[in-house]
Protein backbone atom coordinates (compact mmCIF):
# COMPACT_ATOMS: atom_id res chain seq x y z
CA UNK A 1 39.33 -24.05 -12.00
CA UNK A 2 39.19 -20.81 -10.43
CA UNK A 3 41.97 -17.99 -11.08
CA UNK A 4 43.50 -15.89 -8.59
CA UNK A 5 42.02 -12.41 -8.59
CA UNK A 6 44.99 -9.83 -9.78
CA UNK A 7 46.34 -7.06 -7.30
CA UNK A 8 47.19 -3.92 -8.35
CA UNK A 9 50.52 -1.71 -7.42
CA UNK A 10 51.82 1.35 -8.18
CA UNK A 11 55.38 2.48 -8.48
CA UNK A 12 56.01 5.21 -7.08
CA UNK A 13 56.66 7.26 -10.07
CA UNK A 14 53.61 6.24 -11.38
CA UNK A 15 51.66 7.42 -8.41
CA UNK A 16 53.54 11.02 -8.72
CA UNK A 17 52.20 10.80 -12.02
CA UNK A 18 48.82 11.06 -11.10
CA UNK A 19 49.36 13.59 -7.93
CA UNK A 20 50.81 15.75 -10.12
CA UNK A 21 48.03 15.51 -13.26
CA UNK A 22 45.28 15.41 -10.44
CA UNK A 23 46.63 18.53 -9.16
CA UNK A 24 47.12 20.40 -12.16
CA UNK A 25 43.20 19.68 -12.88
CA UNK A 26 42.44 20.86 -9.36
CA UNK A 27 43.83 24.11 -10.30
CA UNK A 28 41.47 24.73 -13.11
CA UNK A 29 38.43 22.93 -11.99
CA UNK A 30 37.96 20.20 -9.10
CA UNK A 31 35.17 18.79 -10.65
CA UNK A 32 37.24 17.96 -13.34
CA UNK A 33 39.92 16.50 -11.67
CA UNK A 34 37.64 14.52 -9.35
CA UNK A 35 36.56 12.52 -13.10
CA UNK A 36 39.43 12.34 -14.07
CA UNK A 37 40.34 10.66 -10.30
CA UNK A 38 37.19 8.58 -11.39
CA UNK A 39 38.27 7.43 -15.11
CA UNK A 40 41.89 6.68 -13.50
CA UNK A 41 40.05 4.15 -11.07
CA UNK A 42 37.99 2.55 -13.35
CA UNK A 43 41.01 2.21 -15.80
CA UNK A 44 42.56 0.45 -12.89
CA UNK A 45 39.71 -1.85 -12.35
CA UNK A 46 39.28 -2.48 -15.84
CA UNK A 47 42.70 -3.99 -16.02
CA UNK A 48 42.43 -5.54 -13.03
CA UNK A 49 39.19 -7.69 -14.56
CA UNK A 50 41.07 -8.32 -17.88
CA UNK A 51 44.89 -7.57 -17.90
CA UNK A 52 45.66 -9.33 -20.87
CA UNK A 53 42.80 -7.20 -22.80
CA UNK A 54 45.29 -4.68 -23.69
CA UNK A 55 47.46 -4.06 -26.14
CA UNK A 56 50.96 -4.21 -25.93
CA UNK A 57 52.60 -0.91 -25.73
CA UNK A 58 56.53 -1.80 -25.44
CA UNK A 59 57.85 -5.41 -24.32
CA UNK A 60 55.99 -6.43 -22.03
CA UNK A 61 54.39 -3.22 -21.13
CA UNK A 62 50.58 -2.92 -21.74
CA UNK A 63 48.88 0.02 -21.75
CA UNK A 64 45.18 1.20 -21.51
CA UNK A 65 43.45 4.36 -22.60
CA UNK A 66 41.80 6.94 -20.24
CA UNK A 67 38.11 7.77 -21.54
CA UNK A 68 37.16 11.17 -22.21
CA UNK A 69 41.04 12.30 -20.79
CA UNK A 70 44.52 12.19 -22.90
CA UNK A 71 46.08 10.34 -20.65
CA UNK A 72 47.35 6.50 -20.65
CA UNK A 73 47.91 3.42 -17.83
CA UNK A 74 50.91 1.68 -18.23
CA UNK A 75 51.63 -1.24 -16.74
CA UNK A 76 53.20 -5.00 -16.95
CA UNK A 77 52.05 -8.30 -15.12
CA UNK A 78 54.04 -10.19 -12.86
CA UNK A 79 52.33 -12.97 -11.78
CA UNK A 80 49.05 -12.35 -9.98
CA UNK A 81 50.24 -8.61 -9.67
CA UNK A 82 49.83 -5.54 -12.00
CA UNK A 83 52.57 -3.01 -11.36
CA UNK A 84 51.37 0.07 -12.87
CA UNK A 85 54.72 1.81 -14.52
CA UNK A 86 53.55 5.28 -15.57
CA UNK A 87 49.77 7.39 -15.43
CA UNK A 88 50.83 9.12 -18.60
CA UNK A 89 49.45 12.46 -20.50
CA UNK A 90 50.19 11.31 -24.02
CA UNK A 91 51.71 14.89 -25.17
CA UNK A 92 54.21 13.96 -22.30
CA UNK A 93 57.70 12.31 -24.19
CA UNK A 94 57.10 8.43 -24.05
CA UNK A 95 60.71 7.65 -23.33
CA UNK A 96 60.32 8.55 -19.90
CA UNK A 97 57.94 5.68 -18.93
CA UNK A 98 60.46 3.68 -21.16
CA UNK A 99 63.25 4.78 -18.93
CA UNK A 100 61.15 2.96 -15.63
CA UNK A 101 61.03 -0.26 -17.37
């Protein structure tokens, strides 16, 4: 029995997130910021392939670690769709993302 592939979307706040983060990189150094564009996407496609991989970060919140960045994917499944909550630097205050849920 075959599954139905998952679909990723992100809340808006959750895209502003990552405009914002991309954009401080960009500042500094747009190489950097184009990995760190990179790591974000395969984070997302790493859930995508496995959502229930992850460990639980709050209710049903999951989240998933960045490589080589401090920053976090939060998200929850609804069905056949992952709704990415929050693209999260962890120094930022966690109630925040909480606050979305």
């Amino acid at each position: 029995m075959k599954t139905r592939p998952f679909s990723i979307e992100l809340l808006d706040e959750a895209e502003v997130d990552f405009d914002k983060s991309y954009e401080f990189y960009n500042e500094d150094s747009p190489k950097v910021a184009d990995v760190l564009f990179q790591r974000i996407n395969l984070g997302l496609e790493d859930i995508k392939q496995n959502p229930n991989f992850f460990p639980i970060a709050h209710k049903d919140v999951r989240k998933h670690v960045i490589k080589k960045f401090p920053f976090l994917i939060y998200y929850r499944i609804v069905e056949t769709v992952i709704q990415v909550i929050a693209i999260f630097h962890t120094s930022r205050n966690p109630k925040i993302w909480n606050e979305r849920i």
